[in-house]
C-alpha atoms as a PDB file:
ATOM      1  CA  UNK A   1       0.000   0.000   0.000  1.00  0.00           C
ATOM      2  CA  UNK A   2       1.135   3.277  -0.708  1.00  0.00           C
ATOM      3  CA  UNK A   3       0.535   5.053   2.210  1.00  0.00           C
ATOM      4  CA  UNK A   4       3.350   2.905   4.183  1.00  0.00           C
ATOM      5  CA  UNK A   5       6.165   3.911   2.020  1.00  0.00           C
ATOM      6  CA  UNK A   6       5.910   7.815   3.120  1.00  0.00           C
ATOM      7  CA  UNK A   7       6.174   9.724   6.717  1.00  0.00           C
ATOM      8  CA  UNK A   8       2.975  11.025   8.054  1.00  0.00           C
ATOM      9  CA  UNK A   9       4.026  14.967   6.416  1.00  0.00           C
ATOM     10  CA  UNK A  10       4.797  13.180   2.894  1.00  0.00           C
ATOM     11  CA  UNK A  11       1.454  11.104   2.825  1.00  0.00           C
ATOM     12  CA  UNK A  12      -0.505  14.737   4.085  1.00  0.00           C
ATOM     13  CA  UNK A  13       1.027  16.506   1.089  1.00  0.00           C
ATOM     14  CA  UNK A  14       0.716  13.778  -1.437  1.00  0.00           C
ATOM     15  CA  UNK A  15      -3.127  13.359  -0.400  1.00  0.00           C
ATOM     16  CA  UNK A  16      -4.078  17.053  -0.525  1.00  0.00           C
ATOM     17  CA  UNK A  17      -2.051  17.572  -4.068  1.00  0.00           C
ATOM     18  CA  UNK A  18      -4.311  14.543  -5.691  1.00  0.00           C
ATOM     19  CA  UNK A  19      -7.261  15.601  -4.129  1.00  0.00           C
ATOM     20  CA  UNK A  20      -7.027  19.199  -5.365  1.00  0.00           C
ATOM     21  CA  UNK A  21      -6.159  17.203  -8.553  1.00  0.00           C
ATOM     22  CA  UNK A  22      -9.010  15.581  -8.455  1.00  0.00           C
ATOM     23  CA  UNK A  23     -11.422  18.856  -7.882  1.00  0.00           C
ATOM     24  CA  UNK A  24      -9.413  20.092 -10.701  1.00  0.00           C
ATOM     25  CA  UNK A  25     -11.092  17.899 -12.563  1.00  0.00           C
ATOM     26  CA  UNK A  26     -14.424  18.558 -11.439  1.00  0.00           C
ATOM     27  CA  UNK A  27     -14.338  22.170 -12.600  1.00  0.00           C
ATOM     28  CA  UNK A  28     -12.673  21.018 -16.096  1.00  0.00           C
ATOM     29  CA  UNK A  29     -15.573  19.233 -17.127  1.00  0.00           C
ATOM     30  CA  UNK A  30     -18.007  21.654 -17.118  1.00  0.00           C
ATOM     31  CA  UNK A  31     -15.087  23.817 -18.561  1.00  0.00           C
ATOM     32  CA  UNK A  32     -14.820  21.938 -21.141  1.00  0.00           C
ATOM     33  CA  UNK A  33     -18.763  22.653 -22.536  1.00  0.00           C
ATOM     34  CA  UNK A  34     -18.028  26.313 -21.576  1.00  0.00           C
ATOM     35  CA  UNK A  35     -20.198  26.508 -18.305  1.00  0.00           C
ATOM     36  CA  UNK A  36     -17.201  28.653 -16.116  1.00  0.00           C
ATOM     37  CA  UNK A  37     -18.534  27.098 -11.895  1.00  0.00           C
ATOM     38  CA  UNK A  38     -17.695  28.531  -9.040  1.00  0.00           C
ATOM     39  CA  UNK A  39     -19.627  26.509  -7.167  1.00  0.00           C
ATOM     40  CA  UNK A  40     -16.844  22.991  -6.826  1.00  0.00           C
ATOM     41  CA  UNK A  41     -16.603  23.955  -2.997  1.00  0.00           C
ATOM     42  CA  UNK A  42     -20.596  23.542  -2.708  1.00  0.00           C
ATOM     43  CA  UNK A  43     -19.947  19.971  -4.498  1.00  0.00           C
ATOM     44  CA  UNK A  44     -17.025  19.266  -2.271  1.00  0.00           C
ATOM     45  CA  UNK A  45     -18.903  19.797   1.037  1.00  0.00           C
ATOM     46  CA  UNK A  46     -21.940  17.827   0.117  1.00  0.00           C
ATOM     47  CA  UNK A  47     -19.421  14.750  -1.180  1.00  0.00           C
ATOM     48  CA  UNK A  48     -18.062  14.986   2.182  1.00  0.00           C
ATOM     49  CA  UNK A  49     -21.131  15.321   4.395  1.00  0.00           C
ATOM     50  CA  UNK A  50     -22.639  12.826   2.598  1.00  0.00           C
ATOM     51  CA  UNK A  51     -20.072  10.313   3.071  1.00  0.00           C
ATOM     52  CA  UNK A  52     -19.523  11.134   6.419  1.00  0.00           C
ATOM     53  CA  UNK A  53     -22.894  10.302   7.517  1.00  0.00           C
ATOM     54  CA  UNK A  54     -23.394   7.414   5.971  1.00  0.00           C
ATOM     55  CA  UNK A  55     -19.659   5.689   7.575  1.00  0.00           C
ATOM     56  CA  UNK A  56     -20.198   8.142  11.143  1.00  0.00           C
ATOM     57  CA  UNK A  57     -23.643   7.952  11.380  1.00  0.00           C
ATOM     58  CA  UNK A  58     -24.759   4.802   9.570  1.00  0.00           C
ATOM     59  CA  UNK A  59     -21.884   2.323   9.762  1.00  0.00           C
ATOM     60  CA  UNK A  60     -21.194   1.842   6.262  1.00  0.00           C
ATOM     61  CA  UNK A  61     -17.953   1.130   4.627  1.00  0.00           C
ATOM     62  CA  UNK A  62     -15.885   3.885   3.305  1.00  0.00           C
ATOM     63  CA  UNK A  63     -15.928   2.380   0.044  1.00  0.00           C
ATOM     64  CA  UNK A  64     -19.748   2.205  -0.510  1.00  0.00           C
ATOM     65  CA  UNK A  65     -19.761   5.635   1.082  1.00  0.00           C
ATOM     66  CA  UNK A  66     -17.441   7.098  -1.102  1.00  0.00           C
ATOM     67  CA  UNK A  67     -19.597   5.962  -3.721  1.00  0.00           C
ATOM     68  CA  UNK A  68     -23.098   7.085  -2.982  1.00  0.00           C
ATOM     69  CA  UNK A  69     -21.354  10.704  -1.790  1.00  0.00           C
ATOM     70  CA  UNK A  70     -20.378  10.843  -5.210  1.00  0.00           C
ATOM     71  CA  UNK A  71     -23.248   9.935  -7.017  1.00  0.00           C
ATOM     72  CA  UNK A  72     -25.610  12.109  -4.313  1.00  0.00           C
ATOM     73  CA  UNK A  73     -23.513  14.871  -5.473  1.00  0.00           C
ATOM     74  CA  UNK A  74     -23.982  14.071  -8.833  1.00  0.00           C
ATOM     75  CA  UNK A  75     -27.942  14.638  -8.632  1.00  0.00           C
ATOM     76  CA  UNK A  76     -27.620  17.619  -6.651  1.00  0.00           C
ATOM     77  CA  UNK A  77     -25.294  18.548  -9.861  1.00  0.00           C
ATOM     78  CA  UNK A  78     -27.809  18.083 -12.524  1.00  0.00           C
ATOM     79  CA  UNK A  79     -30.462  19.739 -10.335  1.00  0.00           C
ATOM     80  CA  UNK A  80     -27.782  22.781 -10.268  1.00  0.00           C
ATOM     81  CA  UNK A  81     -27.402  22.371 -13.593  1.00  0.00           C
ATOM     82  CA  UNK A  82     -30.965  22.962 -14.969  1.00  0.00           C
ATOM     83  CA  UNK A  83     -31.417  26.466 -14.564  1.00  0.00           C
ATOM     84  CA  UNK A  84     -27.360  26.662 -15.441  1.00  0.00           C
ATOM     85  CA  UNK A  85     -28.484  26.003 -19.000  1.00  0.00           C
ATOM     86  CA  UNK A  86     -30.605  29.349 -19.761  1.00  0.00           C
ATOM     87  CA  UNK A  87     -27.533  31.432 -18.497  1.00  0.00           C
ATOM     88  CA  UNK A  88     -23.941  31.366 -18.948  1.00  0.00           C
ATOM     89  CA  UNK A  89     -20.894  33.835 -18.445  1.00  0.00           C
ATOM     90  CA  UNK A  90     -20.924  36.402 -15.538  1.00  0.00           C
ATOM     91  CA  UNK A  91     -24.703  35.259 -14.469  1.00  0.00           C
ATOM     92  CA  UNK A  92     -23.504  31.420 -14.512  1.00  0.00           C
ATOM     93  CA  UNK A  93     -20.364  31.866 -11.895  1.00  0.00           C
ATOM     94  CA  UNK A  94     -23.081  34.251  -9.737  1.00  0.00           C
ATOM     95  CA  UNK A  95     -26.074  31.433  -9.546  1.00  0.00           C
ATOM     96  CA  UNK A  96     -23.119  28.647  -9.015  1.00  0.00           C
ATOM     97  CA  UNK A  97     -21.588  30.722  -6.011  1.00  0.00           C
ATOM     98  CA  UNK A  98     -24.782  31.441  -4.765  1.00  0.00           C
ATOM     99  CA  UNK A  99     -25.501  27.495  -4.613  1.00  0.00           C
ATOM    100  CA  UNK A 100     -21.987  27.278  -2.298  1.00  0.00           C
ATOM    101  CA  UNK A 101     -22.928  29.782  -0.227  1.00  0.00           C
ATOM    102  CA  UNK A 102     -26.650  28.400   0.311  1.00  0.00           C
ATOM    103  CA  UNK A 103     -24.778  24.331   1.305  1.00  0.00           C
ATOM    104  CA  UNK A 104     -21.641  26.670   3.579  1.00  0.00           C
ATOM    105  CA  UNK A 105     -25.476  27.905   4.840  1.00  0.00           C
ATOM    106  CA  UNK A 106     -27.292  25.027   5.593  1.00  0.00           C
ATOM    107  CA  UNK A 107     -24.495  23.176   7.173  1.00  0.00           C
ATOM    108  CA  UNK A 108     -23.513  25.795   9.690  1.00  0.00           C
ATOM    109  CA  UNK A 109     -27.180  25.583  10.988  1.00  0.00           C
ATOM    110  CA  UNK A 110     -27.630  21.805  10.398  1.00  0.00           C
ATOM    111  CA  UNK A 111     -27.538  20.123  14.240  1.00  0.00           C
ATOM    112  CA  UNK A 112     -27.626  16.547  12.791  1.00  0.00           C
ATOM    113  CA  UNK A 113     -23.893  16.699  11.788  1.00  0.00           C
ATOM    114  CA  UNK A 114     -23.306  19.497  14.522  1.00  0.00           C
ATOM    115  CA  UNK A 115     -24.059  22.631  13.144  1.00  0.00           C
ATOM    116  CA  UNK A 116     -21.276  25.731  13.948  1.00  0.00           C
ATOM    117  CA  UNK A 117     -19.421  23.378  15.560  1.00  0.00           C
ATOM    118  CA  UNK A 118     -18.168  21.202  12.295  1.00  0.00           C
ATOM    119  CA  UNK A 119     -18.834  17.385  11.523  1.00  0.00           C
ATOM    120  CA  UNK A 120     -16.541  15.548  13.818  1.00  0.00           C
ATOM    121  CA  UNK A 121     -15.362  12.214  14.585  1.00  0.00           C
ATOM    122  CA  UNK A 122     -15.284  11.119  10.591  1.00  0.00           C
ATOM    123  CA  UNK A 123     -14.107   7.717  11.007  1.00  0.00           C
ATOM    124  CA  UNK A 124     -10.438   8.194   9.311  1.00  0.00           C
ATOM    125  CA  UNK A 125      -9.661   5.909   6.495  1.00  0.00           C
ATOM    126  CA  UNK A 126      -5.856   4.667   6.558  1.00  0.00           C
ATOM    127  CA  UNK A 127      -5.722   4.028   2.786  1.00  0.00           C
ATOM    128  CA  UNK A 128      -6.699   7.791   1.381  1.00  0.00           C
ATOM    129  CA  UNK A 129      -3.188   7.892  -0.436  1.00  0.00           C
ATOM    130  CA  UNK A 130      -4.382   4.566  -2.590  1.00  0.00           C
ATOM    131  CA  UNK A 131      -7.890   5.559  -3.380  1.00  0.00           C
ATOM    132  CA  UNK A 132      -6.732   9.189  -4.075  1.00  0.00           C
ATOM    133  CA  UNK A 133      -4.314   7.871  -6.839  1.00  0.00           C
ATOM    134  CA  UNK A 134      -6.077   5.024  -7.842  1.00  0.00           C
ATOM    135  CA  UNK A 135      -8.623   7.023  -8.893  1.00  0.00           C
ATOM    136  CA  UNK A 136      -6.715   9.640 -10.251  1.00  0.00           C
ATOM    137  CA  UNK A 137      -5.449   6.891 -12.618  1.00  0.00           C
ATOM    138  CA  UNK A 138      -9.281   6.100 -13.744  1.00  0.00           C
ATOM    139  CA  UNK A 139      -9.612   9.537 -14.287  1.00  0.00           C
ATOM    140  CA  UNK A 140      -6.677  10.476 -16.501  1.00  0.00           C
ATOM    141  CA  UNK A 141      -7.650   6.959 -18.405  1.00  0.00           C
ATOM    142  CA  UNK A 142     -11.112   8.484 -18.520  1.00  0.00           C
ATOM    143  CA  UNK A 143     -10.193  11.845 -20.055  1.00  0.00           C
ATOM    144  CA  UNK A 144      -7.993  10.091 -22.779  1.00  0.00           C
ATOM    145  CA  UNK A 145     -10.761   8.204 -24.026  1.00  0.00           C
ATOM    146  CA  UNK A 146     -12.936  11.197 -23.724  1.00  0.00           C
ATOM    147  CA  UNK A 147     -10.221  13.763 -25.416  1.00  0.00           C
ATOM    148  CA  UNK A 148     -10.415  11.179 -28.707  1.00  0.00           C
ATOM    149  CA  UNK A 149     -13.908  10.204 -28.259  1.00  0.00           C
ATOM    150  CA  UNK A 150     -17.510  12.025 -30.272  1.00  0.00           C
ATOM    151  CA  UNK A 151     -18.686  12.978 -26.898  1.00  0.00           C
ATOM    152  CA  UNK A 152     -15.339  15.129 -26.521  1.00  0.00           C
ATOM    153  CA  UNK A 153     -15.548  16.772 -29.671  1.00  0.00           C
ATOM    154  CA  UNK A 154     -19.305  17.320 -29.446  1.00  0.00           C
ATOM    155  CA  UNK A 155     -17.956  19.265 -25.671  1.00  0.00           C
ATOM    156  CA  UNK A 156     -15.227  21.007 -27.550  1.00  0.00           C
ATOM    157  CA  UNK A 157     -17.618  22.575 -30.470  1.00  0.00           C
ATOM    158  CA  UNK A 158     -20.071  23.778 -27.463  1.00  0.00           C
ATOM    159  CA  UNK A 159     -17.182  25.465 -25.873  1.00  0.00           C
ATOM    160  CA  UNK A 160     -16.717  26.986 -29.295  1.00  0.00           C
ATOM    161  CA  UNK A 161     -19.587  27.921 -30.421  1.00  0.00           C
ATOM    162  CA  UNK A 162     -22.917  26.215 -28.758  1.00  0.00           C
ATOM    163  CA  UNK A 163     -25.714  27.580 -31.719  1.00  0.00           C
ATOM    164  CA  UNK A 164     -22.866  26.284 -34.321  1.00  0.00           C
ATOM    165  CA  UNK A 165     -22.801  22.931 -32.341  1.00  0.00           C
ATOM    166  CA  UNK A 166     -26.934  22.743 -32.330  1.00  0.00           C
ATOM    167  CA  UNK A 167     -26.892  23.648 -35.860  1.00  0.00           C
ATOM    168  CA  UNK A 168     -24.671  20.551 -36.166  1.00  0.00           C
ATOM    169  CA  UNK A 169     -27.020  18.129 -34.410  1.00  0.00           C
ATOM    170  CA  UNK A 170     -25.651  18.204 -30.709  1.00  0.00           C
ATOM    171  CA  UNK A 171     -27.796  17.961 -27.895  1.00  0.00           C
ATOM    172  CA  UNK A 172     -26.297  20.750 -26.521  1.00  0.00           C
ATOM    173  CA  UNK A 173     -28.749  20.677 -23.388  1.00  0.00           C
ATOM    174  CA  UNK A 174     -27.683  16.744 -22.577  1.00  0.00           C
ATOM    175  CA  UNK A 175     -23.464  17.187 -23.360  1.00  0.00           C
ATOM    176  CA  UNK A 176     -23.991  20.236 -20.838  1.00  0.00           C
ATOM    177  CA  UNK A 177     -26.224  18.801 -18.033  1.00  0.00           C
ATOM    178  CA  UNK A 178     -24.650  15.369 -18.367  1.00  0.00           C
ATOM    179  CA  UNK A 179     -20.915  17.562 -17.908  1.00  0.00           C
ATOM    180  CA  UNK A 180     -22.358  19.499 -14.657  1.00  0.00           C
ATOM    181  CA  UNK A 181     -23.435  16.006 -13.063  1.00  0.00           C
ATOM    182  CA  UNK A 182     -20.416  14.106 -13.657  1.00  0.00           C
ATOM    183  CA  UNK A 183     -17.969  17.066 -12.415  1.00  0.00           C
ATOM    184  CA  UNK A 184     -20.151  17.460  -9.135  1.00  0.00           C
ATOM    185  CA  UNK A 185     -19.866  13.721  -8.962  1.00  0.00           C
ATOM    186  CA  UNK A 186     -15.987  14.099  -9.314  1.00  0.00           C
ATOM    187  CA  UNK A 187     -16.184  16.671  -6.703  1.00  0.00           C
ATOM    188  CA  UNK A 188     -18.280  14.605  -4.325  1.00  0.00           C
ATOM    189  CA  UNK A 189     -15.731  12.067  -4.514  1.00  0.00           C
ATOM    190  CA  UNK A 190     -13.096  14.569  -3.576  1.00  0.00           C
ATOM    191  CA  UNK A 191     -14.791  15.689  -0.693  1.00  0.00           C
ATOM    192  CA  UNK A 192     -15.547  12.600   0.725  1.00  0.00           C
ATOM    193  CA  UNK A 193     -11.845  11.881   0.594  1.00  0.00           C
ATOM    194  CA  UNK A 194     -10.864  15.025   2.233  1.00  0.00           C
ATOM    195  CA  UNK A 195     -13.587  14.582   5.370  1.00  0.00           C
ATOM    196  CA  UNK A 196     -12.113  10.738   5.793  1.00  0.00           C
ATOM    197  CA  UNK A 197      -8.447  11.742   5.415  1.00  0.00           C
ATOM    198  CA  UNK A 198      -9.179  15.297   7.628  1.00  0.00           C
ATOM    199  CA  UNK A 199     -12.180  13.808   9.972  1.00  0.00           C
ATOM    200  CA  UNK A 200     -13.267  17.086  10.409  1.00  0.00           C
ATOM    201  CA  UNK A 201     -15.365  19.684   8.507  1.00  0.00           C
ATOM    202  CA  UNK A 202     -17.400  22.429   9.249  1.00  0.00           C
ATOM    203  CA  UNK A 203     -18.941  25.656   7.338  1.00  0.00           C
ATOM    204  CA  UNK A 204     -15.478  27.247   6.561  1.00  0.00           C
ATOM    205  CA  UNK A 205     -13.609  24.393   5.180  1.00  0.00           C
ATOM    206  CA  UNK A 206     -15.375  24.673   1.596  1.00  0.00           C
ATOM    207  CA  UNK A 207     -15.756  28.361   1.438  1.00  0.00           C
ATOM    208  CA  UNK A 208     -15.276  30.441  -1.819  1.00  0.00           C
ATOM    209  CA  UNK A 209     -11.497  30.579  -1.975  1.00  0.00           C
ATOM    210  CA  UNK A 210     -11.854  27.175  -1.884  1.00  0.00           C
ATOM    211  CA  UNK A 211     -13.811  27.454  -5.204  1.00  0.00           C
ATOM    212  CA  UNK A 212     -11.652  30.139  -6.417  1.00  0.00           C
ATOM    213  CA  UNK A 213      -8.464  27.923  -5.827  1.00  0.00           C
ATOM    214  CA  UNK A 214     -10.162  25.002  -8.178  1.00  0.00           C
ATOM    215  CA  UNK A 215     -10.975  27.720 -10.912  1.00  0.00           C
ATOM    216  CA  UNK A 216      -7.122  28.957 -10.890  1.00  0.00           C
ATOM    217  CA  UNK A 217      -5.336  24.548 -10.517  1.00  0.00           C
ATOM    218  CA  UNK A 218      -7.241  25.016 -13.965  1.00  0.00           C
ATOM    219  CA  UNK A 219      -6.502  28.361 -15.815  1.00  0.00           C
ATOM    220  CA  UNK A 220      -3.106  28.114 -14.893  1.00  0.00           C
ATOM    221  CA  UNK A 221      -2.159  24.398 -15.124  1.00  0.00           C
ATOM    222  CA  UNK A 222      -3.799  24.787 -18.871  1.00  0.00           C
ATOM    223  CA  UNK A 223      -7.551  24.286 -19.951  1.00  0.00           C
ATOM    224  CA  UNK A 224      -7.161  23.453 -23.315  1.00  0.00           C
ATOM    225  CA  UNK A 225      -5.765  19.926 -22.641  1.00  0.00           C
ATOM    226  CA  UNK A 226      -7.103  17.199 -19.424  1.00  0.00           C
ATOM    227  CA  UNK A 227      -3.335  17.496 -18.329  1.00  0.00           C
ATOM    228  CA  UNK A 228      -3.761  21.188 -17.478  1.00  0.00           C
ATOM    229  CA  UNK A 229      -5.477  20.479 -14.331  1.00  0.00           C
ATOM    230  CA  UNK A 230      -2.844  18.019 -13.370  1.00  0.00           C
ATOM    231  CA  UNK A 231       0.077  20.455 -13.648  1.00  0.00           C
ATOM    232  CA  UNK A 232      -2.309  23.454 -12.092  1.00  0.00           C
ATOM    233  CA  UNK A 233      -3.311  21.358  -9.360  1.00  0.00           C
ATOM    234  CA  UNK A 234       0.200  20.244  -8.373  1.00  0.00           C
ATOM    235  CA  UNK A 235       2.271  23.069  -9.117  1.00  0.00           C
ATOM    236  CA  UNK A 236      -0.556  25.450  -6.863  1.00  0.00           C
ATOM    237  CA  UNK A 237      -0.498  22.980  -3.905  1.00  0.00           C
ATOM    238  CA  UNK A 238       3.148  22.486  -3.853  1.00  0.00           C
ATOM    239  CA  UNK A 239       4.316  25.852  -4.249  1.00  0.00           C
ATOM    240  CA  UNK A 240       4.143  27.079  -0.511  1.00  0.00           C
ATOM    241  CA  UNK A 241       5.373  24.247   0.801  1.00  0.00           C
ATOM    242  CA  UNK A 242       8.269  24.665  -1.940  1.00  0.00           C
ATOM    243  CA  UNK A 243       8.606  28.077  -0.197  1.00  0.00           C
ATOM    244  CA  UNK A 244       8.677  27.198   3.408  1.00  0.00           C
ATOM    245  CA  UNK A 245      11.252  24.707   2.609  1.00  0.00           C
ATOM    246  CA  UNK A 246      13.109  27.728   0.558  1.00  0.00           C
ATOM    247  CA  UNK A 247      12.666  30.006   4.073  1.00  0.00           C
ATOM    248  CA  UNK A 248      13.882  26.827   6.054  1.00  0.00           C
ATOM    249  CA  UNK A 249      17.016  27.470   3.814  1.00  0.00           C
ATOM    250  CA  UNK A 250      17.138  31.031   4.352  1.00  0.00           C
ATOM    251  CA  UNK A 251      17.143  30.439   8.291  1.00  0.00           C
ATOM    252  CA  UNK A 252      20.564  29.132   7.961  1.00  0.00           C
ATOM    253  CA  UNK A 253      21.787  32.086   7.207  1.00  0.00           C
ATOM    254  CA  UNK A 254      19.328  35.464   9.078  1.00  0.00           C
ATOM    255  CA  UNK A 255      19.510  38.836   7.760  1.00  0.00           C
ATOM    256  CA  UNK A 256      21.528  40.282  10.258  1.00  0.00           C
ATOM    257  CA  UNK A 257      24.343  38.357   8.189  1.00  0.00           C
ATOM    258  CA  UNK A 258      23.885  40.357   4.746  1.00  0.00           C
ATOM    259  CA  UNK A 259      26.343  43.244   4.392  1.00  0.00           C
ATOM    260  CA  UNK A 260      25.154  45.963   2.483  1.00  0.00           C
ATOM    261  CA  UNK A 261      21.898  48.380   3.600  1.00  0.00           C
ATOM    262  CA  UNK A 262      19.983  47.536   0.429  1.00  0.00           C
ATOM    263  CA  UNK A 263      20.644  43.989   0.166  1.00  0.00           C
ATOM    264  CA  UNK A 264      19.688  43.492   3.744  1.00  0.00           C
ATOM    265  CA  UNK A 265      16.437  45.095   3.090  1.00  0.00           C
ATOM    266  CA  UNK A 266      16.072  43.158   0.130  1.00  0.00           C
ATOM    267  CA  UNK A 267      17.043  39.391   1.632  1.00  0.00           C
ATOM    268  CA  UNK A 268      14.414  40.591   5.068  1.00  0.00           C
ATOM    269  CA  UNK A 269      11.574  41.519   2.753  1.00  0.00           C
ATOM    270  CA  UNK A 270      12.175  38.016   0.882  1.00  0.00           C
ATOM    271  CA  UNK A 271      12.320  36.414   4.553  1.00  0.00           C
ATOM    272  CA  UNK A 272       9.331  37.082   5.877  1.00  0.00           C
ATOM    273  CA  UNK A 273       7.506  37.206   2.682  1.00  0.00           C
ATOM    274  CA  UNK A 274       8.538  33.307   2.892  1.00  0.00           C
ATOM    275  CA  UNK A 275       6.569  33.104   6.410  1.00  0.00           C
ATOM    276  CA  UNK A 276       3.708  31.787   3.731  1.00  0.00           C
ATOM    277  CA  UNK A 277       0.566  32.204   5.322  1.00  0.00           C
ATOM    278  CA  UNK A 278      -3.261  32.482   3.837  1.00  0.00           C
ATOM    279  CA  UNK A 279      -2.714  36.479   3.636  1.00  0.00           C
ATOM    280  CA  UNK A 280       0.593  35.749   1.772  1.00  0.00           C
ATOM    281  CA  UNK A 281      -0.533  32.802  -0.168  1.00  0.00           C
ATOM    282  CA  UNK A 282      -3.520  35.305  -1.706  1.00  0.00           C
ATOM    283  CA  UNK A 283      -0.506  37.834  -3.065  1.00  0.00           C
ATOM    284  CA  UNK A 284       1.650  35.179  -4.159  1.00  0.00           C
ATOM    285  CA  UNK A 285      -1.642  33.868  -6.197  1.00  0.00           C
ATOM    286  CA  UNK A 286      -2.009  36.887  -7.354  1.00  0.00           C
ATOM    287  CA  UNK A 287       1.231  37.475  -8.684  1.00  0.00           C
ATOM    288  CA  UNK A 288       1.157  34.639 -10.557  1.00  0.00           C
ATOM    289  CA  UNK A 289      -1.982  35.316 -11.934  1.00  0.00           C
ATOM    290  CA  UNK A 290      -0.888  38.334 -13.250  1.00  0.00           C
ATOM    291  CA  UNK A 291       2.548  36.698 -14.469  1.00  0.00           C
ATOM    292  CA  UNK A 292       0.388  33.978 -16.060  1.00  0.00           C
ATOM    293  CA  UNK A 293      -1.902  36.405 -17.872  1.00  0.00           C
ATOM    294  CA  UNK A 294       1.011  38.134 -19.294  1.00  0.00           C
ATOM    295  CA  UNK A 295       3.380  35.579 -20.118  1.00  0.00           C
ATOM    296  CA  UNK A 296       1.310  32.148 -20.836  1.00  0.00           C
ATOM    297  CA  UNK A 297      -2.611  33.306 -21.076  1.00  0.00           C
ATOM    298  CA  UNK A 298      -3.606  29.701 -22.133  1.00  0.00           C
ATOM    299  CA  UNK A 299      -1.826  28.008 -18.835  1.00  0.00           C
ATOM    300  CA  UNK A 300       1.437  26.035 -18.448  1.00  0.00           C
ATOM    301  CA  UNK A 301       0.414  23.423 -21.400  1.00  0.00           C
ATOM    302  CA  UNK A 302      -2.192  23.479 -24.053  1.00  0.00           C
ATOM    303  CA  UNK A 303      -3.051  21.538 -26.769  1.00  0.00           C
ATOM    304  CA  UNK A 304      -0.777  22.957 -29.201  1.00  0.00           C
ATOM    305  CA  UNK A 305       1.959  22.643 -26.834  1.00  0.00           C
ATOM    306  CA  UNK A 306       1.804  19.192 -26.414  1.00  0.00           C
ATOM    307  CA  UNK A 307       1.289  18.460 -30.583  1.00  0.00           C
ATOM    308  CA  UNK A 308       4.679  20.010 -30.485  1.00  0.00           C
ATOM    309  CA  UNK A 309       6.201  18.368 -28.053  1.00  0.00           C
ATOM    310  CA  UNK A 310       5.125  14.730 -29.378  1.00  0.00           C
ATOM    311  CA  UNK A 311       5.521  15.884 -32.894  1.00  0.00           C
ATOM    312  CA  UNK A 312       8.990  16.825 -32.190  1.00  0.00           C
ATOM    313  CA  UNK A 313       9.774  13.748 -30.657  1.00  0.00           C
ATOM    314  CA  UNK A 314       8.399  11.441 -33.794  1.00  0.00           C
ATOM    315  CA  UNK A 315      10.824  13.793 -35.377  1.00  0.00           C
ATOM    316  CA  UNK A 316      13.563  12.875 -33.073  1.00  0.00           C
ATOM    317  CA  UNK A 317      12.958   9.130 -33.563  1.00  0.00           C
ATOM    318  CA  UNK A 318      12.794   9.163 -37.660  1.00  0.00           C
ATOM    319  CA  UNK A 319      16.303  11.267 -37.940  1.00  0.00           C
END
């Protein structure tokens, strides 16, 4: 099993990268028919409440729970995803944060899994790691198949252009609802592995950064390709811990050591900057936001991108 090969801190960050993976992949889907969500962290919360009842409350096994959380989520999805069809743009990413802030709602005030005062006592599961990647592996198989499949295309041309795509013959209404269902289904599933890895949730663990972290894994990592959220995902999640290691480094040597006024100043403004806490976290998101924008608008890999990169390398193998 996986999770015995790595120290407690390893198997944390290894289960937190996959699972933002994961919800990654839960906004890409609907991404990928043009329907822009902010509403993964309302998805998230009812995957894990809904798992965590069922193995806290009802006894069942984690896998069976994990299972009905997702597909729970999934109908609570498609019910979302109804009056999601009529609108789209700035009006779709309001109605989809309103339905995250109405769940962050209800479960604050919900007694049955303790209200204000989070769900505790989740039963923990000791083999998160090994679902997380396991299923991250169904997943990326998944997307292949989709990415060469009709149903992918027929996503693709409604991202494009959804009258062109009805002209055309697609059932624009069933590609979209059916691509709203399954992503809150991926998200339920991430949930419920977050609540049985964390045991603990409450109204402020899916809040609307949460959301707004899922929308960025994506933009950044690449939307244009299903390894985009991949590369998002895992470069967003390991960057500050990338940085505390880098201000671990910088201990070794404090600023009272620099010579030279303006380098000091420099090296003690890097130093605490490195202290990387949620404040922090939001600027350094920011910045490379902004970078991003600037320097690679379509993410870290696209599509073209990667026709390059294999192209080149049939290239390489011919000469």
């Amino acid at each position: 099993m996986l999770d015995t090969l790595f120290d407690g801190y390893t198997r944390s960050i290894l289960v937190f990268t996959g699972i933002n993976i994961i919800a990654a992949y839960s906004f890409y889907l609907p991404f990928k028919t043009g329907q822009v969500s902010l509403g993964q962290a309302g998805f998230l919360a009812v995957g894990a409440y809904a798992a965590g009842i069922m193995t806290q409350k009802l006894g069942l096994p984690f896998p069976v729970a994990l299972l009905v959380g997702g597909a729970i989520t999934g109908l609570v999805g498609v019910g979302v995803g109804f009056p999601a069809l009529r609108i789209r743009g700035i009006y779709l990413l309001l109605l989809t944060l309103a339905f995250a802030e109405i769940v962050q709602g209800v479960v604050m005030t919900w007694e049955y899994t303790g209200g204000a005062e989070g769900f505790q006592r989740i039963p923990y599961n000791a083999y998160t790691l090994d679902y997380v990647y396991g299923l991250l592996v169904v997943l990326l198989v998944a997307f292949a198949r989709l990415e060469r499949s009709s149903l992918g295309r027929a996503m693709d041309s409604i991202h494009e252009d959804e009258l062109a795509a009805e002209v055309m013959g697609i059932n624009v209404v069933s590609i979209k609802l059916l691509a709203f269902g399954l992503g809150a289904f991926v998200a339920g599933l991430a949930g419920a592995l977050f609540a049985h890895h964390a045991t603990y949730v409450d109204s402020t663990t899916f809040n609307i950064l949460v959301g707004v972290n899922i929308l960025m894994f994506v933009l950044v990592g690449g939307s244009s390709t299903y390894w985009g959220p991949v590369i998002g995902a895992a470069f967003l999640t390991l960057l500050p811990e990338f940085l505390r290691m880098l201000r671990e480094w910088l201990e070794l040597l404090p600023p009272e050591w620099v010579e030279g006024a303006p380098l000091k100043r420099i090296y003690a403004f890097v130093h605490e900057f490195l202290d990387f806490e949620n404040e922090k976290r939001l600027i350094a998101y920011g910045i490379i936001l902004i970078v991003m924008m600037i320097l690679r608008p379509d993410g870290i890999l696209t599509r073209d991108s990667l026709r390059r990169f294999f192209a080149g390398r049939r290239e390489g193998r011919l000469a």
